[in-house]
C-alpha atoms as a PDB file:
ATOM      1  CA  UNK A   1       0.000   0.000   0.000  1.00  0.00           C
ATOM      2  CA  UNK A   2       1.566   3.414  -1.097  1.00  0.00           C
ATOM      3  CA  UNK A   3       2.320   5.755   1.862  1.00  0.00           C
ATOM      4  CA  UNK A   4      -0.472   8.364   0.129  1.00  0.00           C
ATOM      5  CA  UNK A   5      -3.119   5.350   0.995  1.00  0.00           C
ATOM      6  CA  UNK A   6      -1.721   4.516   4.594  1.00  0.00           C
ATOM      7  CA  UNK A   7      -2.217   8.252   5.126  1.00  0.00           C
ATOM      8  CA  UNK A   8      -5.742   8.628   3.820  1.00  0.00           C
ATOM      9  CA  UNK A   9      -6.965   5.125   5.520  1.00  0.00           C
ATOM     10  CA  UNK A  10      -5.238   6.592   8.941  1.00  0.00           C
ATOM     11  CA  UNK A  11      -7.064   9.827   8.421  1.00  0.00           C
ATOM     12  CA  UNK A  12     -10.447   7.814   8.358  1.00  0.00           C
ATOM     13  CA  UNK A  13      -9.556   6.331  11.397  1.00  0.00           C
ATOM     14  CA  UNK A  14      -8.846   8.864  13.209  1.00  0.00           C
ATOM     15  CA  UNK A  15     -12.148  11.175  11.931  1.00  0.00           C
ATOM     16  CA  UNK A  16     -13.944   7.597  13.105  1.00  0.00           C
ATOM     17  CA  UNK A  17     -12.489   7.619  16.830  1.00  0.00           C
ATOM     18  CA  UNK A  18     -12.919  11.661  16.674  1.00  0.00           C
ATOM     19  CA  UNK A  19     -16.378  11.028  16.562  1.00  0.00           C
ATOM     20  CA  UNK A  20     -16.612   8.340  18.866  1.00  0.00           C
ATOM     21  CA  UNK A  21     -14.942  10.245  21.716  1.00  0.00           C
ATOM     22  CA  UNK A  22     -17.521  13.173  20.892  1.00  0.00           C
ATOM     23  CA  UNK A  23     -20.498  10.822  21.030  1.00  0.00           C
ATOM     24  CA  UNK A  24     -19.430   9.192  24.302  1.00  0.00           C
ATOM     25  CA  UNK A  25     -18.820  12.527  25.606  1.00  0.00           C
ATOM     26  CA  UNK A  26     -21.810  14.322  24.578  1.00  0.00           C
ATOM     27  CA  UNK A  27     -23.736  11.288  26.175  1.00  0.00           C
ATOM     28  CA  UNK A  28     -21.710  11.204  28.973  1.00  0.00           C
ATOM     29  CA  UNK A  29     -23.809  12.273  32.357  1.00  0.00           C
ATOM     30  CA  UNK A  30     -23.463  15.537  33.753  1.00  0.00           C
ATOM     31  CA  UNK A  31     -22.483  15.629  37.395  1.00  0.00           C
ATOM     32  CA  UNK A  32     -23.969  18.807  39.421  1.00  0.00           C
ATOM     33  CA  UNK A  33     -22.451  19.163  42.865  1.00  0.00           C
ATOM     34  CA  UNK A  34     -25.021  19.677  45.269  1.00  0.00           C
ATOM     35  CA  UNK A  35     -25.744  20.862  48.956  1.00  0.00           C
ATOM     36  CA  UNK A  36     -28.664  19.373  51.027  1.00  0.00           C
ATOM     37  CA  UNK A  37     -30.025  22.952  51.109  1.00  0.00           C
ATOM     38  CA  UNK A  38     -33.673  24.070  49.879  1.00  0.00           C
ATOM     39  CA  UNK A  39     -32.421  25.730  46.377  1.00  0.00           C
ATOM     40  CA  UNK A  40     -31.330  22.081  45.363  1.00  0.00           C
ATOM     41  CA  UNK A  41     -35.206  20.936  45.316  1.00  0.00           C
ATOM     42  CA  UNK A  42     -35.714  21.166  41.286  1.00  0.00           C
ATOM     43  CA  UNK A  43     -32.704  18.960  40.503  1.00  0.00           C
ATOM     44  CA  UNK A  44     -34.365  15.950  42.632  1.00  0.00           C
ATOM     45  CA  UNK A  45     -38.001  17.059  41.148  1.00  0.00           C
ATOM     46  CA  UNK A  46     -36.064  16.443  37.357  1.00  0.00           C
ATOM     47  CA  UNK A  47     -34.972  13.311  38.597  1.00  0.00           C
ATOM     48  CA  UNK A  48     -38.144  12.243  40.394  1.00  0.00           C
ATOM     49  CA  UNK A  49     -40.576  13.155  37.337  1.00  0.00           C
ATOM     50  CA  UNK A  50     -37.745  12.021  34.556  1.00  0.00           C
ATOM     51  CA  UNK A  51     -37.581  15.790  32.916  1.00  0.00           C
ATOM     52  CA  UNK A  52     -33.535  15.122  32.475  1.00  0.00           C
ATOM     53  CA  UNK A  53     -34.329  11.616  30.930  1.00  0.00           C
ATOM     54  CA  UNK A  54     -37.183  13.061  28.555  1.00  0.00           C
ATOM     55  CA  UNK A  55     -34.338  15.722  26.943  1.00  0.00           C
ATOM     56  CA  UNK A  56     -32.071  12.620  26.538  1.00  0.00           C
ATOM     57  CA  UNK A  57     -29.658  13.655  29.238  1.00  0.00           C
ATOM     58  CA  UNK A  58     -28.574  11.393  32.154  1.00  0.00           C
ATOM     59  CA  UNK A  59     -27.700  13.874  35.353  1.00  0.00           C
ATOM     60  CA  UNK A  60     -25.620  12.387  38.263  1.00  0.00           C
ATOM     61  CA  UNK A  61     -26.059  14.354  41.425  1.00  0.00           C
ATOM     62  CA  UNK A  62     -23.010  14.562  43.767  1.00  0.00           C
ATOM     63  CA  UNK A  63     -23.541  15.309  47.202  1.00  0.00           C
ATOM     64  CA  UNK A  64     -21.164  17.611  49.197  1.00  0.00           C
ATOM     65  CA  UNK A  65     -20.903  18.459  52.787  1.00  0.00           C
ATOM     66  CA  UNK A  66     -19.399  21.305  52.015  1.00  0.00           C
ATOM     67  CA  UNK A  67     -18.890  24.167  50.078  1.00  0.00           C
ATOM     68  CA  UNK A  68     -15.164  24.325  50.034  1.00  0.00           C
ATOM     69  CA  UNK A  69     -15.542  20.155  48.942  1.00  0.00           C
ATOM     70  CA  UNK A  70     -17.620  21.496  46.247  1.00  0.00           C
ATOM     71  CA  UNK A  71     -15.689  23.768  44.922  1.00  0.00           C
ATOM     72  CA  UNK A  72     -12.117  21.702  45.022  1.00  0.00           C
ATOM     73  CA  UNK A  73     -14.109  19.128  43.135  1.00  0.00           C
ATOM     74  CA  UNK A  74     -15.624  20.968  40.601  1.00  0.00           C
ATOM     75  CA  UNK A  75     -11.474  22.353  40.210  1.00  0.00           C
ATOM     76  CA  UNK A  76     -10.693  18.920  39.476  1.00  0.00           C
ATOM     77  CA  UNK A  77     -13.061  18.487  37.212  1.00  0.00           C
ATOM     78  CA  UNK A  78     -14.772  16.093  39.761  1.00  0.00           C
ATOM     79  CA  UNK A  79     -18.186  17.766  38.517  1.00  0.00           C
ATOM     80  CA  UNK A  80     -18.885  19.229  35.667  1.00  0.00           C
ATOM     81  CA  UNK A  81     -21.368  22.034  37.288  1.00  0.00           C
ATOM     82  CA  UNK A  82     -22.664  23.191  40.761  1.00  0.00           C
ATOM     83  CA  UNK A  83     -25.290  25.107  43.027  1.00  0.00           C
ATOM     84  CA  UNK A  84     -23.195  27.690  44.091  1.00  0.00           C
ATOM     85  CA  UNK A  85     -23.568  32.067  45.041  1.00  0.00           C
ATOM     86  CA  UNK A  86     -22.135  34.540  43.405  1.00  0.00           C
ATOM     87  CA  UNK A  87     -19.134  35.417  45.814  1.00  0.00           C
ATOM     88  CA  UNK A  88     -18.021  31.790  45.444  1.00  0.00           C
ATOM     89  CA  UNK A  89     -18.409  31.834  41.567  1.00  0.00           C
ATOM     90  CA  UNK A  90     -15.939  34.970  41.645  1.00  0.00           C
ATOM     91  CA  UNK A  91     -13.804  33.689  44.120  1.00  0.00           C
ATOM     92  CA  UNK A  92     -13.558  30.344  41.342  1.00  0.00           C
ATOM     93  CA  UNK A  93     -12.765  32.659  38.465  1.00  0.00           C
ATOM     94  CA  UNK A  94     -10.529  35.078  40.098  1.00  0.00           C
ATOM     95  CA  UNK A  95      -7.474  34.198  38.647  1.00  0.00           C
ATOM     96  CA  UNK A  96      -8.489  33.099  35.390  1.00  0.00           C
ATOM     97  CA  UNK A  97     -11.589  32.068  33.694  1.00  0.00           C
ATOM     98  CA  UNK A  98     -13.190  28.833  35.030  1.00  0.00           C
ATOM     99  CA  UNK A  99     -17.123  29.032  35.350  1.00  0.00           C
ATOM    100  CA  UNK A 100     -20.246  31.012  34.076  1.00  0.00           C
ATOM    101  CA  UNK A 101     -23.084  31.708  36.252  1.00  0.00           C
ATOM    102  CA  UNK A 102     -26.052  30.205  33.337  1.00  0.00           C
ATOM    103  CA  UNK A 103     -29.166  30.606  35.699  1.00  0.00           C
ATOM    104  CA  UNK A 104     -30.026  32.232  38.758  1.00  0.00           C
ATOM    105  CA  UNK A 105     -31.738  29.388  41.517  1.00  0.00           C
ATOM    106  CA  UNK A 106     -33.378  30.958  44.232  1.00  0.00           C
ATOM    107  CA  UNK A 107     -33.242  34.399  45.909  1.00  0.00           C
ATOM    108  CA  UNK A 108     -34.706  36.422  48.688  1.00  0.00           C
ATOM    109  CA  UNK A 109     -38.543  37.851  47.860  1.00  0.00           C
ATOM    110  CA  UNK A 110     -40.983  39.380  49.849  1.00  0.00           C
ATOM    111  CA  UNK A 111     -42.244  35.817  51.147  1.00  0.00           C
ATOM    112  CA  UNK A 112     -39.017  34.539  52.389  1.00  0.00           C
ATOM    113  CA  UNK A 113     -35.782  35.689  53.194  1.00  0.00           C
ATOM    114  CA  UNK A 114     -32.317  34.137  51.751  1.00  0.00           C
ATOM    115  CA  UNK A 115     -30.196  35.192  54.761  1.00  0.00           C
ATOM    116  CA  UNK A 116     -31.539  36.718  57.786  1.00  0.00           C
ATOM    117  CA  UNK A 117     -29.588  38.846  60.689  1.00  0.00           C
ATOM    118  CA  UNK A 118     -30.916  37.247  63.909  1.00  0.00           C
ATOM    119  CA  UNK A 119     -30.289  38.353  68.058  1.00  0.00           C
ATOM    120  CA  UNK A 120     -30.062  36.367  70.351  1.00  0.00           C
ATOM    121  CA  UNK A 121     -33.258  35.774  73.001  1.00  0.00           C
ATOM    122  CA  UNK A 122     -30.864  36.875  75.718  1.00  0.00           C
ATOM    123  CA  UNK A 123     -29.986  40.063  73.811  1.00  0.00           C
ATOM    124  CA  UNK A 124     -31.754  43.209  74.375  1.00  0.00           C
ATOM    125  CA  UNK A 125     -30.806  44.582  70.755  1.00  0.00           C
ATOM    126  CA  UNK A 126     -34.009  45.846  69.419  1.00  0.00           C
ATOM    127  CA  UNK A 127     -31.983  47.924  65.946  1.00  0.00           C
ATOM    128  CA  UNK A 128     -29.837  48.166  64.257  1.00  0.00           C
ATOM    129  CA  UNK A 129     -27.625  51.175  66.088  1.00  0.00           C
ATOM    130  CA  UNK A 130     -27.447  48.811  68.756  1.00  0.00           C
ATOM    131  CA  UNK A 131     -25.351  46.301  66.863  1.00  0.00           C
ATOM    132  CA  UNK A 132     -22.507  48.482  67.413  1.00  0.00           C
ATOM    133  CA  UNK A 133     -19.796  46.941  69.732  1.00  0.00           C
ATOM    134  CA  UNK A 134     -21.696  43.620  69.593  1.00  0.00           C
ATOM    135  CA  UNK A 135     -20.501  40.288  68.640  1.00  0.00           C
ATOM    136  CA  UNK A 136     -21.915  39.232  65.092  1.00  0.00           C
ATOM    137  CA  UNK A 137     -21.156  35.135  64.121  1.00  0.00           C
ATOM    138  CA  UNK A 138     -20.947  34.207  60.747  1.00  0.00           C
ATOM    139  CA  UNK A 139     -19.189  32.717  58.035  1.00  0.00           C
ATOM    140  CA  UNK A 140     -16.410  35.424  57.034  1.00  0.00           C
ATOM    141  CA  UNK A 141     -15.539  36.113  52.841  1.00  0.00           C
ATOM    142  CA  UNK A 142     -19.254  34.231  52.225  1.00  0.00           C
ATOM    143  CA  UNK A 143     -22.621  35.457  50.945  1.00  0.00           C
ATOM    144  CA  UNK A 144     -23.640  35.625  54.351  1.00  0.00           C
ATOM    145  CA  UNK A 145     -21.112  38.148  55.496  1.00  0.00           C
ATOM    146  CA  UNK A 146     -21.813  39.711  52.229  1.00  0.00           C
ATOM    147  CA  UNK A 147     -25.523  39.926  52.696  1.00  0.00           C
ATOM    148  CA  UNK A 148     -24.764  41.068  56.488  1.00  0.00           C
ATOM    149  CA  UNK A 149     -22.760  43.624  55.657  1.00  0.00           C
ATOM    150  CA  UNK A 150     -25.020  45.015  52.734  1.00  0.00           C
ATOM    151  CA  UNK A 151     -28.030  45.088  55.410  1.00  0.00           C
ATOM    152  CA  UNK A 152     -25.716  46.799  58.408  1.00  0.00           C
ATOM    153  CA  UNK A 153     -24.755  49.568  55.572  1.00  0.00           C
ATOM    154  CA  UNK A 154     -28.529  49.788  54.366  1.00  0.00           C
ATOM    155  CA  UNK A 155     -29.062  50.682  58.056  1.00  0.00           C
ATOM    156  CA  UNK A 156     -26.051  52.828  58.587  1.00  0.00           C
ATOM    157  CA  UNK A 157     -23.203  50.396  60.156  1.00  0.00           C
ATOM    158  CA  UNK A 158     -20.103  50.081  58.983  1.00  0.00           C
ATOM    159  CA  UNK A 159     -18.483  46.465  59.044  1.00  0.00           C
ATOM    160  CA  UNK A 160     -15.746  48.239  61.903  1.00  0.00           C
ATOM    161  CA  UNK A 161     -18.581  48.900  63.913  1.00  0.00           C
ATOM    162  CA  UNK A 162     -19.329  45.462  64.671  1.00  0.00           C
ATOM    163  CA  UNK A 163     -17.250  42.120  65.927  1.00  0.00           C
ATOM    164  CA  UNK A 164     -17.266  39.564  63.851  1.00  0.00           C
ATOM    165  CA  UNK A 165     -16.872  36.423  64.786  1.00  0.00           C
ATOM    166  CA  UNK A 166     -16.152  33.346  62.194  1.00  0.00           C
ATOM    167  CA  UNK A 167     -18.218  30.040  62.801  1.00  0.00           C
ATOM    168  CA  UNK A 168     -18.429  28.114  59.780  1.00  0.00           C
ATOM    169  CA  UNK A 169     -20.911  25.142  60.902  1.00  0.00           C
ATOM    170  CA  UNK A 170     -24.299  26.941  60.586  1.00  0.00           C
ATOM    171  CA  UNK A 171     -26.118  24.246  63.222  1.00  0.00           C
ATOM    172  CA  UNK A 172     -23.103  25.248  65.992  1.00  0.00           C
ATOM    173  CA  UNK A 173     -23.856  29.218  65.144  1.00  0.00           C
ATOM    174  CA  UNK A 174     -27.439  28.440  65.492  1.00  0.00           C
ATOM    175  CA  UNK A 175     -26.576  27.331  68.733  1.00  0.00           C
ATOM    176  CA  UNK A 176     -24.419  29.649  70.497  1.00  0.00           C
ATOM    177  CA  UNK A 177     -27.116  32.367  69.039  1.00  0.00           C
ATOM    178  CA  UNK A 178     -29.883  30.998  71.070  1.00  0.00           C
ATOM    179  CA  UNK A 179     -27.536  30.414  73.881  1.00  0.00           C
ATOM    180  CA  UNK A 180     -26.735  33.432  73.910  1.00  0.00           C
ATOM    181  CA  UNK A 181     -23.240  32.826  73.509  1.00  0.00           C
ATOM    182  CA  UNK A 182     -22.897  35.587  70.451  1.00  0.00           C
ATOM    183  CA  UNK A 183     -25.332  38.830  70.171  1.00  0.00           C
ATOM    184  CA  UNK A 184     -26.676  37.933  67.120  1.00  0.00           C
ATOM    185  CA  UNK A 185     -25.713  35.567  63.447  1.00  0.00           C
ATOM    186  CA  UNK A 186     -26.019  35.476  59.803  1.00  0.00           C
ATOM    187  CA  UNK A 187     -28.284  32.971  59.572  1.00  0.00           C
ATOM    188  CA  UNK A 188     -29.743  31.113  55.988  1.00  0.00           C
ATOM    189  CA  UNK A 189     -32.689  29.335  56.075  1.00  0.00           C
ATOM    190  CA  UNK A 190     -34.175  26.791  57.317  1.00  0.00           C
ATOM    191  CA  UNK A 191     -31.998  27.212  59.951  1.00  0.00           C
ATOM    192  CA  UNK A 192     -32.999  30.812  60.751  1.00  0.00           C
ATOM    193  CA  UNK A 193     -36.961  29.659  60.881  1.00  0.00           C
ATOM    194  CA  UNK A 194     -35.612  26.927  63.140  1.00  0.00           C
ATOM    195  CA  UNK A 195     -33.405  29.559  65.431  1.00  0.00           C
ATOM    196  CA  UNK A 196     -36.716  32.041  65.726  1.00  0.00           C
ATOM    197  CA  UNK A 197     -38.926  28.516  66.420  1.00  0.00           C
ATOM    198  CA  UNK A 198     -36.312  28.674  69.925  1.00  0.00           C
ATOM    199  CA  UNK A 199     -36.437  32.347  70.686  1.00  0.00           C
ATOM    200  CA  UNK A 200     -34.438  34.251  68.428  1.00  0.00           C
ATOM    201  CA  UNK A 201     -35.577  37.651  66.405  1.00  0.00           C
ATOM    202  CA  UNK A 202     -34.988  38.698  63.116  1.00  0.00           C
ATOM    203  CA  UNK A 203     -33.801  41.771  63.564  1.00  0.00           C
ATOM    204  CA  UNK A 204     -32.941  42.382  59.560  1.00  0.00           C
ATOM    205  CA  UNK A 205     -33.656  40.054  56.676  1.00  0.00           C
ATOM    206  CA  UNK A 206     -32.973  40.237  53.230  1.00  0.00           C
ATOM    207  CA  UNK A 207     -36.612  40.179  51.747  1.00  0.00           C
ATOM    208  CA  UNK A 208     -36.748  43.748  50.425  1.00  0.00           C
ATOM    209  CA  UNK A 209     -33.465  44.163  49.216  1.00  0.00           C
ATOM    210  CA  UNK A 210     -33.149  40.275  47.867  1.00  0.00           C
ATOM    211  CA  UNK A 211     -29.230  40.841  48.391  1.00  0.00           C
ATOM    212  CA  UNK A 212     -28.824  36.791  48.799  1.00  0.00           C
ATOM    213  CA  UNK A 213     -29.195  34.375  45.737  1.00  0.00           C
ATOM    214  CA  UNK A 214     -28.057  31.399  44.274  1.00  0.00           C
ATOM    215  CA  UNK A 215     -26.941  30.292  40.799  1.00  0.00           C
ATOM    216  CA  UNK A 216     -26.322  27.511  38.878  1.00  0.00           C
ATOM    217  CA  UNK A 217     -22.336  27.444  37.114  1.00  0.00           C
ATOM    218  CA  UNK A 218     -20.994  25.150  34.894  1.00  0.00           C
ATOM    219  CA  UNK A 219     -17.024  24.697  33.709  1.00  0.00           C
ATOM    220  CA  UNK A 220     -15.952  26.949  31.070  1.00  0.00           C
ATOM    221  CA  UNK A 221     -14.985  24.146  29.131  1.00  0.00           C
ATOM    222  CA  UNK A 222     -17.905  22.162  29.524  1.00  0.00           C
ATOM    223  CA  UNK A 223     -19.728  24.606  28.327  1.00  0.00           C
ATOM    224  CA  UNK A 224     -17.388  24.864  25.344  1.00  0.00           C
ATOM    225  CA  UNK A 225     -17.298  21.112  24.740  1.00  0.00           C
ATOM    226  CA  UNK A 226     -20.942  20.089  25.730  1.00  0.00           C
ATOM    227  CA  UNK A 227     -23.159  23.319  25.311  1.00  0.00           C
ATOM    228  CA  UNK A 228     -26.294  21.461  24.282  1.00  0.00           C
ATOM    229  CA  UNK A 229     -25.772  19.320  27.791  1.00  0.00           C
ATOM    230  CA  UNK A 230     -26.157  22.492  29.469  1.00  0.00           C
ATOM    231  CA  UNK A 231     -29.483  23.483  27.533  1.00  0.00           C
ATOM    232  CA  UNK A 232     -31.136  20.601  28.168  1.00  0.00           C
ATOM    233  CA  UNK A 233     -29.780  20.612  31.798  1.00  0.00           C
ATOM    234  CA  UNK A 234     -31.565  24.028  32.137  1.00  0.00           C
ATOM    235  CA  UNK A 235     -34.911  22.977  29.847  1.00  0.00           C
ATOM    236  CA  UNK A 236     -35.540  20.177  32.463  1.00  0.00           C
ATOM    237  CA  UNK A 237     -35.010  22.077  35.085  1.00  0.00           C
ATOM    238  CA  UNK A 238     -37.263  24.767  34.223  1.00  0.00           C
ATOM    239  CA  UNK A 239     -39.795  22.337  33.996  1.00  0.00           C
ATOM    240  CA  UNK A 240     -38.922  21.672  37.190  1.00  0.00           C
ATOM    241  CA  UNK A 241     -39.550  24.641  38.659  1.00  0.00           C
ATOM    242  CA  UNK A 242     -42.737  24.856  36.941  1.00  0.00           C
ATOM    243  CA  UNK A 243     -43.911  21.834  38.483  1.00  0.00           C
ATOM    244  CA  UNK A 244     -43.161  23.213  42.365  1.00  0.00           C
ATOM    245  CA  UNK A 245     -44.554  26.272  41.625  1.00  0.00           C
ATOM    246  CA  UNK A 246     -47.897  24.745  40.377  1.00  0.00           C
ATOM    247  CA  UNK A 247     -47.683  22.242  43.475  1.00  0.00           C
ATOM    248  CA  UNK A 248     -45.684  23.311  45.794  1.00  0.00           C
ATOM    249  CA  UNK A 249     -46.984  20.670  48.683  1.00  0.00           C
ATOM    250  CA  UNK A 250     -46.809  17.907  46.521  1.00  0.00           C
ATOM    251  CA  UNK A 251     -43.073  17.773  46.737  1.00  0.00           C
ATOM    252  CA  UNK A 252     -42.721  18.929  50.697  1.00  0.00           C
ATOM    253  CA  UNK A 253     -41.460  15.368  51.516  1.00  0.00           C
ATOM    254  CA  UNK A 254     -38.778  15.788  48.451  1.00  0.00           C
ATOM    255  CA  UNK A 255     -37.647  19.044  50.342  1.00  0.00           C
ATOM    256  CA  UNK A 256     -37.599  17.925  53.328  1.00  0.00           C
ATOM    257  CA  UNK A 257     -35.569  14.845  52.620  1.00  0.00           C
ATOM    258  CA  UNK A 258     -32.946  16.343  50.486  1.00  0.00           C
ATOM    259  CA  UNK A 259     -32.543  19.399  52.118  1.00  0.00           C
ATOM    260  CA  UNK A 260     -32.251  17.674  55.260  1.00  0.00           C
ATOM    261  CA  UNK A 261     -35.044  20.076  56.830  1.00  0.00           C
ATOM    262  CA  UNK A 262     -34.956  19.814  60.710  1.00  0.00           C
ATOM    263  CA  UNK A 263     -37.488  17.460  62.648  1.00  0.00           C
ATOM    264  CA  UNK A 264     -39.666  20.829  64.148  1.00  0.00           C
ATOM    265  CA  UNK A 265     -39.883  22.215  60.447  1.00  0.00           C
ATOM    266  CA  UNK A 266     -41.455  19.365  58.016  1.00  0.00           C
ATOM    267  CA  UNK A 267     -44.503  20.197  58.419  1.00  0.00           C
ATOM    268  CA  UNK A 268     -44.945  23.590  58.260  1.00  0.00           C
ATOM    269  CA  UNK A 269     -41.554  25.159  56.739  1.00  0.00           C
ATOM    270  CA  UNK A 270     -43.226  27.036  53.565  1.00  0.00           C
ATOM    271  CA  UNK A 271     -42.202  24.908  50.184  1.00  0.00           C
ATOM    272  CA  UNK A 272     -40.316  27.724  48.509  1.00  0.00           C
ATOM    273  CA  UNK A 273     -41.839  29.596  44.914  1.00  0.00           C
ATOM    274  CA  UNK A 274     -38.640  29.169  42.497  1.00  0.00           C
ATOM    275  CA  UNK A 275     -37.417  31.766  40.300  1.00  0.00           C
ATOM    276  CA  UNK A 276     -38.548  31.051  36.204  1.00  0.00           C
ATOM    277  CA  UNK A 277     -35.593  31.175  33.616  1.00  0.00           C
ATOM    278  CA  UNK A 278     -32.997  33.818  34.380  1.00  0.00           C
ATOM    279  CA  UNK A 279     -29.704  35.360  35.490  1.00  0.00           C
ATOM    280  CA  UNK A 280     -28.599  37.463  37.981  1.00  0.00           C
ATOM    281  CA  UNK A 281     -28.668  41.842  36.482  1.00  0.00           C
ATOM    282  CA  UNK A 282     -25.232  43.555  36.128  1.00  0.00           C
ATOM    283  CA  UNK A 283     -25.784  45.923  38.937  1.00  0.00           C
ATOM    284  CA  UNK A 284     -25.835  42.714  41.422  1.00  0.00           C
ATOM    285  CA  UNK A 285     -23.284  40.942  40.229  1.00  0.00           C
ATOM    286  CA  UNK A 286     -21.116  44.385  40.024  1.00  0.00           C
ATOM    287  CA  UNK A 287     -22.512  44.569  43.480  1.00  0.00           C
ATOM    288  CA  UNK A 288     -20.598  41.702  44.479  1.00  0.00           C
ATOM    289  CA  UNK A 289     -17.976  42.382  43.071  1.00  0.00           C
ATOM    290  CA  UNK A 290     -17.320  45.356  44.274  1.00  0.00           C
ATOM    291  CA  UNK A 291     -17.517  44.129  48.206  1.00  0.00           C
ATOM    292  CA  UNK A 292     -14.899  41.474  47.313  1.00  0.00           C
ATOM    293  CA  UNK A 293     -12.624  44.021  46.004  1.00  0.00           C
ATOM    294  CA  UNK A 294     -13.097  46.047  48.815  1.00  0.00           C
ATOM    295  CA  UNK A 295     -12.506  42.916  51.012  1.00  0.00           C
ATOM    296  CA  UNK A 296      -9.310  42.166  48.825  1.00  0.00           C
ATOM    297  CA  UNK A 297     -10.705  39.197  47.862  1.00  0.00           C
ATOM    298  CA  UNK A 298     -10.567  40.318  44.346  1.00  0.00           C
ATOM    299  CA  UNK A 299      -6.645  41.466  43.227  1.00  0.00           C
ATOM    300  CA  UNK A 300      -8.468  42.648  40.218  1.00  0.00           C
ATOM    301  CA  UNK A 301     -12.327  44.109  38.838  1.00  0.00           C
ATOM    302  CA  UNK A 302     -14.310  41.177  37.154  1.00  0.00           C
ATOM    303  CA  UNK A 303     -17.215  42.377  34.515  1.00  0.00           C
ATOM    304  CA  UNK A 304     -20.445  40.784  33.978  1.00  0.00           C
ATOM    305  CA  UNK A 305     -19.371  39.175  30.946  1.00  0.00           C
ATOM    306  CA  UNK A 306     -16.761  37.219  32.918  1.00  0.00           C
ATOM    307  CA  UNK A 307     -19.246  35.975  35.265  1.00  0.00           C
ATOM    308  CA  UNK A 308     -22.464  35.343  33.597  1.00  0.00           C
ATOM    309  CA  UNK A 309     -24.035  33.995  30.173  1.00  0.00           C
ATOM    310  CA  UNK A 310     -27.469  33.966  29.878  1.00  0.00           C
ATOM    311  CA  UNK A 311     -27.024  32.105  26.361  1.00  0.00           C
ATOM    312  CA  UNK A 312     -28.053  28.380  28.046  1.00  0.00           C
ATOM    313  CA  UNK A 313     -31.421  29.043  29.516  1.00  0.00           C
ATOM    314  CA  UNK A 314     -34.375  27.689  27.299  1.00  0.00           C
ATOM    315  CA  UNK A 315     -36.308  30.420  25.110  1.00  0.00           C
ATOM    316  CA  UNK A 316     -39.758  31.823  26.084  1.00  0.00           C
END
């Protein structure tokens, strides 16, 4: 065989294992990191009610106790897309690009607050003026200290003003709050419904402002590689959401399983409305972005277009 056939017949090969690799990988399933946290309820309503399977796509959930596992997983290409917040998402692209928000999940509305500011019962702080000197516990360079500090400025505090005090495990926070051990904590739900259940008062909330939300992110490059994946990831899920919203109760068990809802709370913690198709504005995620920088947890600006593409979500 002349050397001009072995070169065409090799060519074919290699266009027929080319396509191979991009059929298994198109077909591959896509594995979402997840929290047990409320936001996460329209992933296990896709599964439950087979939206992923009816757009041809197989979705692998992988549960994380953490956010910090999350995230070192989804850097190791562990996952190929998570439930994650806007400071995170900035704090995974700021040194180069690595994820796009593609859909907003859940934020703070009138009827229920993302992340709420909470005293303690033993505390006689009544407003916000009398924050100042106290002992504030949270989670420090996370939405929650983000969303704090946005509601102490909204009410004239400055960060300095107030002691803040890191304790990551939300259920231990909870805790010392109603123990009185701290003045008050940045508290997400359901735990803050839980904390008021044993005495504590909001004293602010995000429900006006709707500082706190969540977003879904994929990997730059499997959004690149496997852009349809992420359509029909977000056409399920929309469906998803519209299912929740219709009938909210008929998927309180769901909730209250995978969001690991607390024993007092399954019965009467409010199944949340979802937010339909779309992303989080400019002026929030500039927002953000500007606190971090502040912070220095930014060494430079990052625009919209770094952070977000709206380009995924399914057309009206």
């Amino acid at each position: 065989m002349s050397s001009l056939r072995w070169i065409a017949v090799l060519g074919l090969v290699l266009a027929v294992l080319s396509g191979s690799c991009a059929a298994q990988s198109s077909s591959a399933p896509l594995k979402v990191g997840l929290l047990p946290i409320i936001e996460t309820l329209p992933v296990w309503v896709a599964l439950q009610e087979g939206y992923f399977q009816a757009e041809g796509l197989t979705v692998e959930p992988v549960m994380f106790s953490s956010a910090m596992e999350r995230d070192v997983a989804l850097q190791a290409r562990q996952i190929d897309g998570e439930l994650n917040d806007l400071v995170s998402t900035a704090l995974l692209d700021k040194d180069g690009p690595t994820v796009k928000v593609v859909r907003q999940t859940f934020k703070a509305n009138p009827d229920l607050a993302m992340i709420s500011l909470l005293v303690s019962p033993k505390s006689d702080i009544r407003s916000a003026a009398d924050l100042k000197g106290k002992q504030i516990a949270l989670s420090h360079n996370s939405v929650i200290e983000y969303v704090v500090d946005e509601l102490l400025a909204s009410n004239g505090i400055q960060p300095g003003d107030v002691e803040k005090t890191e304790v990551s495990k939300i259920p231990v926070r909870m805790e010392m709050l109603v123990q009185g051990q701290v003045a008050a904590a940045g508290m997400p739900e359901p735990l803050s419904t839980l904390a008021q259940k044993q005495g504590a008062r909001v004293l602010l909330d995000d429900r006006k402002d709707g500082f706190g939300q969540s977003v879904w992110v994929f990997r730059q490059d499997v959004l690149k590689d496997r852009p349809d994946a992420a359509k029909r990831f977000l056409a399920a899920y929309e469906k998803a959401v519209a299912a929740i919203n219709a009938n909210p109760e008929k998927y309180r068990s769901l909730l209250a399983d995978k969001a690991n809802l607390p024993e007092p709370l399954k019965d009467s913690f409010t199944v949340p409305k979802m937010p339909t198709a779309g992303v989080p504005t400019p002026a929030e995620v500039d927002r953000v972005v500007k606190w971090m920088l502040d912070k220095g947890m930014l060494s430079r600006p990052l625009s919209y277009a770094d952070l977000v593409d709206g380009g995924y979500l399914p057309s009206k």
